[in-house]
C-alpha atoms as a PDB file:
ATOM      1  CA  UNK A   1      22.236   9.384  -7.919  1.00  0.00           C
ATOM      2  CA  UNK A   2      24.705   7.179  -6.186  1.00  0.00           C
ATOM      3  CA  UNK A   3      24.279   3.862  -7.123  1.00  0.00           C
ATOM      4  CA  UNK A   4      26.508   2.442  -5.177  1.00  0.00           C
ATOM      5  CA  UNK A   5      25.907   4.165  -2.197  1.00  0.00           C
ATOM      6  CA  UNK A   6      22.396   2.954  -2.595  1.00  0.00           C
ATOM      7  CA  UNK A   7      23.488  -0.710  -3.582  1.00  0.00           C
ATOM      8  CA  UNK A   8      25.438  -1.192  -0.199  1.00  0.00           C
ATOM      9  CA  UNK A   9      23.235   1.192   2.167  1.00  0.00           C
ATOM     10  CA  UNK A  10      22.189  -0.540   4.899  1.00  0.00           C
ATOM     11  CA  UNK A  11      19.317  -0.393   7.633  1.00  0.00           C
ATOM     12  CA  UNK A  12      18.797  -1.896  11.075  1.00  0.00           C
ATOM     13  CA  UNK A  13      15.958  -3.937  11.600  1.00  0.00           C
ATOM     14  CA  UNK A  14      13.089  -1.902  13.472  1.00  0.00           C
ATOM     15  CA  UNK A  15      10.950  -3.505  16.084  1.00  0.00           C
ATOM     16  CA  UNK A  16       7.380  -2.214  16.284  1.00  0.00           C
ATOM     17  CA  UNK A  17       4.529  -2.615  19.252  1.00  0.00           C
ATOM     18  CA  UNK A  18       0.945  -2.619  18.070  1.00  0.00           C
ATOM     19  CA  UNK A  19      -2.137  -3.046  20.087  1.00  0.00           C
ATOM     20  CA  UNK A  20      -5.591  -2.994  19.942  1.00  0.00           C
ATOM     21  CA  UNK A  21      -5.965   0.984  19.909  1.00  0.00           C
ATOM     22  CA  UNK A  22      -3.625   0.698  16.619  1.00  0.00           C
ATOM     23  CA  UNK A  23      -5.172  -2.077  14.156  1.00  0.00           C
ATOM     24  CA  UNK A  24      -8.919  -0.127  15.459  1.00  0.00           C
ATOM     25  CA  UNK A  25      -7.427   2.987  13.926  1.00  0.00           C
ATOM     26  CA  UNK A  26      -5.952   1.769  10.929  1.00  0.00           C
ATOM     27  CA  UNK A  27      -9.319   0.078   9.810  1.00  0.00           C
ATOM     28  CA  UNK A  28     -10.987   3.102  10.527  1.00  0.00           C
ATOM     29  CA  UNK A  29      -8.746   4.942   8.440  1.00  0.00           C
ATOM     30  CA  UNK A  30     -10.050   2.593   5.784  1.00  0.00           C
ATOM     31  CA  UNK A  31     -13.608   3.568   6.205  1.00  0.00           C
ATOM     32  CA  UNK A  32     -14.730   0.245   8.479  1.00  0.00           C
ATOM     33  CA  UNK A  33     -17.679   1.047  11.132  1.00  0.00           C
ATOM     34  CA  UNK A  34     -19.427   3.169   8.629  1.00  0.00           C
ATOM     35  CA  UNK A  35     -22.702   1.250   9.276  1.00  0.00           C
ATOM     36  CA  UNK A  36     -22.787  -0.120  12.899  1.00  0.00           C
ATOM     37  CA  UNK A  37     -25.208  -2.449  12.223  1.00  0.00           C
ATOM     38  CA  UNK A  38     -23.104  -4.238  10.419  1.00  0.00           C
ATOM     39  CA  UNK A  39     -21.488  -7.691  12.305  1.00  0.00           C
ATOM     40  CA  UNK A  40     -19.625  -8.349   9.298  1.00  0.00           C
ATOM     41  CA  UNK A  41     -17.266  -5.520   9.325  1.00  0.00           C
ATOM     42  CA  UNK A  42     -17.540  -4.887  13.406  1.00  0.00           C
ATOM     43  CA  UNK A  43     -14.578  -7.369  14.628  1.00  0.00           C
ATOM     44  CA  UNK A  44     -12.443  -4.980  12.237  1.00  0.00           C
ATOM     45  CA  UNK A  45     -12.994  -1.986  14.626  1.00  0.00           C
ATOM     46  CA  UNK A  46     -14.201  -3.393  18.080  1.00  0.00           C
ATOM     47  CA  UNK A  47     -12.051  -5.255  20.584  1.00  0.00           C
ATOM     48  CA  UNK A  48     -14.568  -7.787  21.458  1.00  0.00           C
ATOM     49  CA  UNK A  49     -13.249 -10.982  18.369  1.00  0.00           C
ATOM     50  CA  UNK A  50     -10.485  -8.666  16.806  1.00  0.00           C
ATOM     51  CA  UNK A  51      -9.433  -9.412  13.396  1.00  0.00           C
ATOM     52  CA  UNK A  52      -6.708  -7.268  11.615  1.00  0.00           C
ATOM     53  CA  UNK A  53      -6.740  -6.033   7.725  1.00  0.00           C
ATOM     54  CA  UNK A  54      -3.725  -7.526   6.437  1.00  0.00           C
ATOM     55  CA  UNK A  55      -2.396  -4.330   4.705  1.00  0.00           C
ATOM     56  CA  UNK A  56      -1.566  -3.179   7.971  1.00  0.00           C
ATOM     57  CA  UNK A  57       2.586  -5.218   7.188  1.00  0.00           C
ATOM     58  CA  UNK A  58       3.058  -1.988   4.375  1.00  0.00           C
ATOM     59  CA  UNK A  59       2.758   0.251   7.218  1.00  0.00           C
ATOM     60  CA  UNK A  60       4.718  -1.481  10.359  1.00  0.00           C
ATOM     61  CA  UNK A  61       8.365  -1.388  10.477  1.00  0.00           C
ATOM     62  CA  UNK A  62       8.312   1.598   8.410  1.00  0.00           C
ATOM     63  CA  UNK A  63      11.737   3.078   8.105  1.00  0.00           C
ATOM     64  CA  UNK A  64      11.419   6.446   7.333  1.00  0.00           C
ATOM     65  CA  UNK A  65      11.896   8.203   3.947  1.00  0.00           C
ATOM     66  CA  UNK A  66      15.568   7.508   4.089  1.00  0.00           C
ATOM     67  CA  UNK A  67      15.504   8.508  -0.227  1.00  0.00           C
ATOM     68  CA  UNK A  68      15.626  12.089   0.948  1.00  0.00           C
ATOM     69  CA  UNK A  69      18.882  11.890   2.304  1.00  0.00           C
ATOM     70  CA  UNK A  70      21.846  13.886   0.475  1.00  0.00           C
ATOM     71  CA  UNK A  71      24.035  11.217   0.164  1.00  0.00           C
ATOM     72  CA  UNK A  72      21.990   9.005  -1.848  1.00  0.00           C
ATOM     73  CA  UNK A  73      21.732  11.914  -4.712  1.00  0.00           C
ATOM     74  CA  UNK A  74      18.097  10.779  -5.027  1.00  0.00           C
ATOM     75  CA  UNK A  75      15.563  14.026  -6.295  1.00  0.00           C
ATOM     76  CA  UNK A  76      13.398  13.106  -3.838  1.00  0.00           C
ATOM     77  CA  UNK A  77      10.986  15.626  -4.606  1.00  0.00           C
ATOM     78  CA  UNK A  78      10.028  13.776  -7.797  1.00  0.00           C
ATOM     79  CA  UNK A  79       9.210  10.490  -5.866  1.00  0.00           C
ATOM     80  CA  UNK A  80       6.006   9.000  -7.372  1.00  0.00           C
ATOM     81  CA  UNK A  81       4.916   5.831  -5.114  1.00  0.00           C
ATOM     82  CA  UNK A  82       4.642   3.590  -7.921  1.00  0.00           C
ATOM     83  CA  UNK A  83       3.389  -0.422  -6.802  1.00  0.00           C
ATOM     84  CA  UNK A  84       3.037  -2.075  -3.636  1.00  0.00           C
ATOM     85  CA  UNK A  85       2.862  -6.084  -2.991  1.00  0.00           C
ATOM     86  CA  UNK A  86       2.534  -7.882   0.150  1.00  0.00           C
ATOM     87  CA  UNK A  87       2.756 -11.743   0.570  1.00  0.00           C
ATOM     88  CA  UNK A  88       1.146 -13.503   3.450  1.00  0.00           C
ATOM     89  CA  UNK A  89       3.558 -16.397   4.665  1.00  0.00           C
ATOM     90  CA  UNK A  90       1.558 -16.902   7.766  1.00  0.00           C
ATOM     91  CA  UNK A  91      -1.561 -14.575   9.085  1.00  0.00           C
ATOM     92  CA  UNK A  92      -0.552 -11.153  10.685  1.00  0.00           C
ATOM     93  CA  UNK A  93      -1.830 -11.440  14.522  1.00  0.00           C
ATOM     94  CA  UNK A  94      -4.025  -8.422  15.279  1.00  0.00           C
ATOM     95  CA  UNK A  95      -1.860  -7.204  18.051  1.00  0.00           C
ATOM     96  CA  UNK A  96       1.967  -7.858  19.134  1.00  0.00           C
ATOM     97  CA  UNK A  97       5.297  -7.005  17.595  1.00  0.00           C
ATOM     98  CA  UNK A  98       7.029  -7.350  14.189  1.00  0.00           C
ATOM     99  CA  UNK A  99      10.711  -7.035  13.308  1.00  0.00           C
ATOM    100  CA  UNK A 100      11.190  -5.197  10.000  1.00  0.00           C
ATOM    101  CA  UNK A 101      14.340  -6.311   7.906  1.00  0.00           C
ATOM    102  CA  UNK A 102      15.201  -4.160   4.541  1.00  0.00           C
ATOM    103  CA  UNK A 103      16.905  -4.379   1.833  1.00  0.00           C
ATOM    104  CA  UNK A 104      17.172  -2.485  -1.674  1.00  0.00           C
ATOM    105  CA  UNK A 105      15.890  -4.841  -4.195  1.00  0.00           C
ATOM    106  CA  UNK A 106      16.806  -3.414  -7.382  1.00  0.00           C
ATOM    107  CA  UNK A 107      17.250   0.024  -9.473  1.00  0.00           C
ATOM    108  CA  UNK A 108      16.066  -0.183 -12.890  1.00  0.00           C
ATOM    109  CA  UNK A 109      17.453   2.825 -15.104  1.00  0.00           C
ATOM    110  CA  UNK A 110      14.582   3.433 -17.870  1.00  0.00           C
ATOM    111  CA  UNK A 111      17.272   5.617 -19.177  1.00  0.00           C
ATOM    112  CA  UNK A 112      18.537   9.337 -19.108  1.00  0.00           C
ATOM    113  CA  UNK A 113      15.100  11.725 -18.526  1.00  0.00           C
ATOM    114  CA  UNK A 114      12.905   8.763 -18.126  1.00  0.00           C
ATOM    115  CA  UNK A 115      13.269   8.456 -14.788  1.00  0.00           C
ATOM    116  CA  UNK A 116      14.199   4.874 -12.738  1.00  0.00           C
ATOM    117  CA  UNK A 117      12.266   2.209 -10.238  1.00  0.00           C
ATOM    118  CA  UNK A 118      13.670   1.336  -7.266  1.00  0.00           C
ATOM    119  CA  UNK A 119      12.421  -1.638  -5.951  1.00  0.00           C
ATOM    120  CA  UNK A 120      12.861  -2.458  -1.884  1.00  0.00           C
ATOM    121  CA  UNK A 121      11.501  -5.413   0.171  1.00  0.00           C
ATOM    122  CA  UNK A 122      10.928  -5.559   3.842  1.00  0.00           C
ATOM    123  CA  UNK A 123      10.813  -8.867   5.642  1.00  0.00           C
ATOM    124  CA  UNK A 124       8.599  -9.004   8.689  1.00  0.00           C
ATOM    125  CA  UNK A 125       8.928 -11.104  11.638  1.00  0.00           C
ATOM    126  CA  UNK A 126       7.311 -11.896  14.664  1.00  0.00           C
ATOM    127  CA  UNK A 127       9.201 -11.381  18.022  1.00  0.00           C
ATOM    128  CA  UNK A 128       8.092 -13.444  20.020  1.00  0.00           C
ATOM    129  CA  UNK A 129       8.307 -16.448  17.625  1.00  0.00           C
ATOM    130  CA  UNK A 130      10.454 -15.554  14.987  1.00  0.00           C
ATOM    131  CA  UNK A 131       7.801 -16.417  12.575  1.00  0.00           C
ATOM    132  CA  UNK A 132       8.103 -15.182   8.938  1.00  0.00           C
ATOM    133  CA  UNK A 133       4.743 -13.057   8.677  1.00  0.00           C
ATOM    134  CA  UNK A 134       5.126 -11.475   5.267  1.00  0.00           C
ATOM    135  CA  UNK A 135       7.365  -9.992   3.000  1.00  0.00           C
ATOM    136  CA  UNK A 136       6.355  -6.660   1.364  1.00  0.00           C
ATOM    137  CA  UNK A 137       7.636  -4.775  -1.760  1.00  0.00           C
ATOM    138  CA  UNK A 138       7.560  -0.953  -2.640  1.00  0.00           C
ATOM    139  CA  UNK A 139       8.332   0.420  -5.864  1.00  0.00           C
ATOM    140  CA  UNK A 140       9.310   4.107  -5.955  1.00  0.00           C
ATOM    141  CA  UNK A 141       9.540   5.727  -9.501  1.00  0.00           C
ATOM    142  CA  UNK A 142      12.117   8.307  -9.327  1.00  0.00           C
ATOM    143  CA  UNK A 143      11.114  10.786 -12.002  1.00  0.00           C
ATOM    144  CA  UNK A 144      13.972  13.136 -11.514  1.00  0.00           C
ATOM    145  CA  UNK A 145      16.537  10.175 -12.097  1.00  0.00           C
ATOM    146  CA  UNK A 146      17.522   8.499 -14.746  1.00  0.00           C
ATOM    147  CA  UNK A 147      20.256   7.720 -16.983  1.00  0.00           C
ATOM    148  CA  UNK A 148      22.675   6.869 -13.997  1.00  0.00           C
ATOM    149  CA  UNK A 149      22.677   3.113 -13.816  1.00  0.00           C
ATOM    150  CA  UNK A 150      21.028   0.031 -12.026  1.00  0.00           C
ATOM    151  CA  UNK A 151      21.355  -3.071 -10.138  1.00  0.00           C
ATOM    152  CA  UNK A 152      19.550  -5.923  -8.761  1.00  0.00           C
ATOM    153  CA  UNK A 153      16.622  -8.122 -10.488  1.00  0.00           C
ATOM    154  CA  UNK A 154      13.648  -6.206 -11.037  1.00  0.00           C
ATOM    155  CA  UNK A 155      10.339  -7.517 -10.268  1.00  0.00           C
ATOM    156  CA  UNK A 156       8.385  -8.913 -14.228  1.00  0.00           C
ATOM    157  CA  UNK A 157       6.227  -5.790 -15.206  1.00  0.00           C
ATOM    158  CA  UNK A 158       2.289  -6.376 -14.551  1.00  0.00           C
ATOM    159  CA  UNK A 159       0.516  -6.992 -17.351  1.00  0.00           C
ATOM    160  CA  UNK A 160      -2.732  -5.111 -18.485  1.00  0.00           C
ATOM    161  CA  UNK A 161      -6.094  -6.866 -17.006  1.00  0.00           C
ATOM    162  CA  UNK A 162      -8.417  -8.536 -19.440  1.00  0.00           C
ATOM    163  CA  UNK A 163     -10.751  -6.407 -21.955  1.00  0.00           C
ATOM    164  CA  UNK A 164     -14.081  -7.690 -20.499  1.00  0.00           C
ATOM    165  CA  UNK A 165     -16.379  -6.886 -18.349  1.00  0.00           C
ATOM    166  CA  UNK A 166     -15.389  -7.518 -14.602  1.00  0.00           C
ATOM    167  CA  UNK A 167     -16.869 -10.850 -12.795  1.00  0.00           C
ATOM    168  CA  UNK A 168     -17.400  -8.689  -9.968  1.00  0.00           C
ATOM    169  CA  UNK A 169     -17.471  -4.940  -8.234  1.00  0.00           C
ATOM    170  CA  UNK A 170     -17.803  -3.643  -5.027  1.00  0.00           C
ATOM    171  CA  UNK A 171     -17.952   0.367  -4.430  1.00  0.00           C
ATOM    172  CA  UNK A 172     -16.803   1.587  -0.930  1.00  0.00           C
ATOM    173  CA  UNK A 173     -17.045   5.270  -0.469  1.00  0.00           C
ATOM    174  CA  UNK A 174     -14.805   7.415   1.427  1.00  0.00           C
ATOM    175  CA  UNK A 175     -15.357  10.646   4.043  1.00  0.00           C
ATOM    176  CA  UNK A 176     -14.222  13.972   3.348  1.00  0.00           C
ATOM    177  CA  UNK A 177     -12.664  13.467   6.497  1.00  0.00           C
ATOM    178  CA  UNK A 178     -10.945  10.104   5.442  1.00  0.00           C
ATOM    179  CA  UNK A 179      -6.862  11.167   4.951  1.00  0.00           C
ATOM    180  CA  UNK A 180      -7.107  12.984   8.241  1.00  0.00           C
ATOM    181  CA  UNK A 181      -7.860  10.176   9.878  1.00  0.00           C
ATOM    182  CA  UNK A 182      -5.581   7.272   7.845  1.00  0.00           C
ATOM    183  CA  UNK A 183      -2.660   9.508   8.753  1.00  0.00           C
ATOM    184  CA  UNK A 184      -2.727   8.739  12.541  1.00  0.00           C
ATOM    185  CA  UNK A 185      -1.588   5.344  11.274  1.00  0.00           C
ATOM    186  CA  UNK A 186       1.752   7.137  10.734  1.00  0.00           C
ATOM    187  CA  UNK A 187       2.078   8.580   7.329  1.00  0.00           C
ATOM    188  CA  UNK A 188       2.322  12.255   8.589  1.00  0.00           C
ATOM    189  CA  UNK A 189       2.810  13.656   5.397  1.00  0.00           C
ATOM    190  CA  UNK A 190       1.257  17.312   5.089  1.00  0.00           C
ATOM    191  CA  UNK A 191       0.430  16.500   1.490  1.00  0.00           C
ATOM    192  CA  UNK A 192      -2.648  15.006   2.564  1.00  0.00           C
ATOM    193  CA  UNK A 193      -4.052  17.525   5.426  1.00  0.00           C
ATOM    194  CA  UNK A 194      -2.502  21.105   4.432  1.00  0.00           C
ATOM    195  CA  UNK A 195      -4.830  22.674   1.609  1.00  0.00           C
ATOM    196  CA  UNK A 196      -1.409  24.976   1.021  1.00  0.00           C
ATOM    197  CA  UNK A 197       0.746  22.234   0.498  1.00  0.00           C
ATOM    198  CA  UNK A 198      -1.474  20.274  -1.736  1.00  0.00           C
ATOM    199  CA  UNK A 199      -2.789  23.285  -3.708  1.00  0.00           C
ATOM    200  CA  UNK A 200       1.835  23.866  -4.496  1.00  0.00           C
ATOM    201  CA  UNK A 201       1.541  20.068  -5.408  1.00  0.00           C
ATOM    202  CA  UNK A 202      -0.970  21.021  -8.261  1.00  0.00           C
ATOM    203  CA  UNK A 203      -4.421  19.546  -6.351  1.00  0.00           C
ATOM    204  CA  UNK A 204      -7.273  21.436  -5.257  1.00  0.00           C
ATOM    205  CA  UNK A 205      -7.598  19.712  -2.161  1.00  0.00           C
ATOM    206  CA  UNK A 206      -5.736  17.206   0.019  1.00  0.00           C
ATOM    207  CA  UNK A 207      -5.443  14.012  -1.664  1.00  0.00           C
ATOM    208  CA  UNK A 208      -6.086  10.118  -0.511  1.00  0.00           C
ATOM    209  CA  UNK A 209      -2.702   8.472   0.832  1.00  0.00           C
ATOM    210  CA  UNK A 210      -2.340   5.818  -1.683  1.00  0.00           C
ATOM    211  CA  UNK A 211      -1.350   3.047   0.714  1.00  0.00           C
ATOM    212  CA  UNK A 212      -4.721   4.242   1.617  1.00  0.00           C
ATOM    213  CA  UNK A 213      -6.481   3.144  -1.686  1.00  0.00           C
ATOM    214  CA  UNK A 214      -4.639  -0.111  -1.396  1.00  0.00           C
ATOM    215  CA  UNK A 215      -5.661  -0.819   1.931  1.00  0.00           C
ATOM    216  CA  UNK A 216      -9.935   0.148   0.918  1.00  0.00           C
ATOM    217  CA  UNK A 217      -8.529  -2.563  -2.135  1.00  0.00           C
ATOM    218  CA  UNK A 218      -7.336  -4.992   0.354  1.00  0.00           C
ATOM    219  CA  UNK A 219     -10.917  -4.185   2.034  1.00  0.00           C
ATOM    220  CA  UNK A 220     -12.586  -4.984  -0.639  1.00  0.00           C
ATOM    221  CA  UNK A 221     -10.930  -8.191  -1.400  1.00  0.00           C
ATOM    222  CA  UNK A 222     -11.606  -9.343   1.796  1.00  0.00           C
ATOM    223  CA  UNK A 223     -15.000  -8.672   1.625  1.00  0.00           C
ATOM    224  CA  UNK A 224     -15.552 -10.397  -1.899  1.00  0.00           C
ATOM    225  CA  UNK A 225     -13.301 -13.360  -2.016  1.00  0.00           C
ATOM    226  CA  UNK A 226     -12.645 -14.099   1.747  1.00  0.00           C
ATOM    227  CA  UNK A 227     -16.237 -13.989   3.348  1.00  0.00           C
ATOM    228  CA  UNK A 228     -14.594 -10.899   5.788  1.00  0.00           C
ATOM    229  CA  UNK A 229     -11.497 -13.490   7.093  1.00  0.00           C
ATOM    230  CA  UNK A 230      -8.052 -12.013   6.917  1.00  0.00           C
ATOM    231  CA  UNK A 231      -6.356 -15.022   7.425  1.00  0.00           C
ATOM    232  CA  UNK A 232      -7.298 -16.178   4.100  1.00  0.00           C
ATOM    233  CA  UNK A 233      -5.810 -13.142   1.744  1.00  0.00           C
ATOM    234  CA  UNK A 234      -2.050 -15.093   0.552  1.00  0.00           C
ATOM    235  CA  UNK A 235      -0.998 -11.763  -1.651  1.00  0.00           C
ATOM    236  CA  UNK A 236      -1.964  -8.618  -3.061  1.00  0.00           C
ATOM    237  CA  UNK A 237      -0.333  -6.385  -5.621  1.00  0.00           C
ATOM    238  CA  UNK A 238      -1.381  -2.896  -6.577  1.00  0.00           C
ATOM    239  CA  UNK A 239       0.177  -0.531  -9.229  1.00  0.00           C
ATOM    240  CA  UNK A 240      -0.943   3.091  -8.591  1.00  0.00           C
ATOM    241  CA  UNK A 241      -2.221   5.420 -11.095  1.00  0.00           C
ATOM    242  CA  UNK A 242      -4.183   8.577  -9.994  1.00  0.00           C
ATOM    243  CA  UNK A 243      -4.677  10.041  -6.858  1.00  0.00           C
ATOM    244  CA  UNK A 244      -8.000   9.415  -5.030  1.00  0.00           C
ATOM    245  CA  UNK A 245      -9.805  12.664  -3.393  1.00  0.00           C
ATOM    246  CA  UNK A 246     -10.922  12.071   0.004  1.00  0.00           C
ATOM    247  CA  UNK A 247     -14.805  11.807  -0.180  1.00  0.00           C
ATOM    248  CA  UNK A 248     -14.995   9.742  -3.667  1.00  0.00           C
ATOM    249  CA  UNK A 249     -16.447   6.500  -4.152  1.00  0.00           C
ATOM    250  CA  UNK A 250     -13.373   3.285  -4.761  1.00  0.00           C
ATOM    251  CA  UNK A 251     -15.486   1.086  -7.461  1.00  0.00           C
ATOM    252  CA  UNK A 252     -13.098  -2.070  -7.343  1.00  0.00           C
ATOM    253  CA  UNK A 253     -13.984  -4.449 -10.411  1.00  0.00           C
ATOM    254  CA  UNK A 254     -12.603  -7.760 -10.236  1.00  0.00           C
ATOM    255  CA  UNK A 255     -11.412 -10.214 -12.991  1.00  0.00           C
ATOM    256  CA  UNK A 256     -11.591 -14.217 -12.188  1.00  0.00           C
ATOM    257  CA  UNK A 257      -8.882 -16.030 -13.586  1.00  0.00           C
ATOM    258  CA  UNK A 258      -6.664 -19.476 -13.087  1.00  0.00           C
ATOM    259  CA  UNK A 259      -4.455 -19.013  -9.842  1.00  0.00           C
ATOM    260  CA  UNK A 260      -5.010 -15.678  -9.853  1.00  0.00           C
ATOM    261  CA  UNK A 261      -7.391 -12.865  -9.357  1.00  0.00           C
ATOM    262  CA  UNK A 262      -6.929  -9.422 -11.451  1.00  0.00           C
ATOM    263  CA  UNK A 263      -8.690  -6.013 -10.382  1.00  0.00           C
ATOM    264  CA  UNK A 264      -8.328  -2.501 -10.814  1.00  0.00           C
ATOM    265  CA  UNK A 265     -10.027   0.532  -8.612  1.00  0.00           C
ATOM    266  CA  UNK A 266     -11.898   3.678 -10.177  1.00  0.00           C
ATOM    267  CA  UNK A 267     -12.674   6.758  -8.397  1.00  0.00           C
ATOM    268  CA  UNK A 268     -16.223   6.293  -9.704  1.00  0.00           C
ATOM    269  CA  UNK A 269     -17.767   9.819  -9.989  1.00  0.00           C
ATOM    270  CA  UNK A 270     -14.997  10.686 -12.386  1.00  0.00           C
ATOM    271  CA  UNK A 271     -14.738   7.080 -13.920  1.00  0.00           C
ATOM    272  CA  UNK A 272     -10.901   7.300 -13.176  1.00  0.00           C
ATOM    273  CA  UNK A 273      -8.578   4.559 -12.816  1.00  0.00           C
ATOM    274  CA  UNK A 274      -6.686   5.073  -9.832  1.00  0.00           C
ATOM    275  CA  UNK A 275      -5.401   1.494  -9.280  1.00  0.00           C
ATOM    276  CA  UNK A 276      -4.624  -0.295 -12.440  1.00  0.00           C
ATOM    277  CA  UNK A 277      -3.400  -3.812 -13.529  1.00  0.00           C
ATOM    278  CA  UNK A 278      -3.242  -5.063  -9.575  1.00  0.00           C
ATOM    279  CA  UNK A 279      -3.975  -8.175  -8.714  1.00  0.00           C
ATOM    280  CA  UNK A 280      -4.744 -10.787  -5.494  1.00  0.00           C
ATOM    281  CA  UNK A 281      -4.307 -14.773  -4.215  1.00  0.00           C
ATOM    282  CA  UNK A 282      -6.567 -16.030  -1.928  1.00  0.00           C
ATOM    283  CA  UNK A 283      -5.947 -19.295   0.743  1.00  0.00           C
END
């Protein structure tokens, strides 16, 4: 891995359009509309008082999976998508344009065949009014690095959630159907449509996207702490675990405490933890 290839790399900011047909499709991709009846979840997926799931900054401005390049001497193959954080400065509109701005945070070397983190943030801003929406981190944990060095300040590691019983749950199933239709947001990868490709991958079936597990987190959040208003989710942090199968049921049990609320998400007919140690802020 070149370090300091990686270290100086630059990308240009990315300008991104989205309408109405867009944030529709990416909160149907997270299972909204399910019951029609329901006014609650409705301005999520009809045009009529639109509202926006906030999640929605992880996937505009998306630069590509620049890792795979040569140069970079990253084994891309290995790439586990390891956390994901977004901070609200100021509510995402549910339609216009965003300017993306990266930059690679940090590489932290866990040490020669233990693999390494690298940490990037993307800075999102509205272009129009220049507003700062949100800034959003990704960790990757690059299993076939390791040993090669580091840079940068690394975000604090989370800490393990509370050994009690959660102040609150919420279970939101998923269709069978559900990665087939989260990927017209964008994330095209065959991993999660091609029975092939995901049997080679070691899976007997396509599995959930996991920005698609945090989003159906961010859902649920919304749902249990925000009375169904966007506007009022500040942060949310996720640290990915297991894979989710399309057509499981996300159990997300939440932990009150000061400042701060912790959760985690189980795939609940196997009583898996497929988000772990996350956690939320609420306006």
């Amino acid at each position: 891995m070149d370090i300091d290839r990686i270290r100086t790399m630059r990308i240009e900011p990315i300008v991104q359009d989205y309408g109405k047909r867009e944030t529709i499709l990416y909160a149907l991709g997270l299972g909204y509309g399910a019951d029609p009846l329901d006014t609650a979840e409705l301005p999520f997926v009809y045009e009529g008082d639109l509202r926006i799931v906030p999640s929605y900054v992880n996937l505009l401005c998306h630069p590509g999976f620049w890792a795979q390049r040569p140069e970079f001497g990253i084994d891309w193959v290995k790439i586990l998508h390891a956390e994901q954080e977004l901070r609200m400065h100021t509510p995402l509109p549910p339609t216009g344009a965003l300017r993306g701005e990266y930059r690679v945070r940090a590489v932290e070397d866990k040490g020669e065949g233990r693999g390494a983190l690298l940490h990037q943030d993307k800075e999102l801003f509205d272009v129009a009014t220049g507003t700062h929406i949100a800034t959003v981190r990704s960790s990757l944990f690059l299993r076939g690095n390791g040993g090669e060095g580091g840079f940068g300040e690394p975000p604090a590691p989370a800490t393990p959630l509370p050994d009690r019983a959660p102040d609150r749950s919420i279970a939101i199933p998923t269709l069978p159907r559900q990665a087939l239709i989260y990927r017209l947001s964008g994330d095209w990868n065959p991993l999660h449509a091609d029975p092939a490709i995901a049997a080679k991958a070691g899976f007997a079936m396509p599995i959930l996207h996991g920005l698609c597990t945090n989003g159906i987190a961010c859902r649920a959040a919304i749902a249990t702490y925000c009375d169904h208003d966007p506007t009022r989710l500040a942060a949310l942090f996720t640290r990915f675990s297991k894979p989710v199968m399309p057509g499981e049921t996300i159990r997300v049990d939440f932990f009150e405490e000061p400042g701060v609320i912790r959760f985690r998400a189980v795939a609940q007919e196997r009583e898996e933890v497929v988000l772990d140690r996350c956690s939320l802020k609420v306006r």
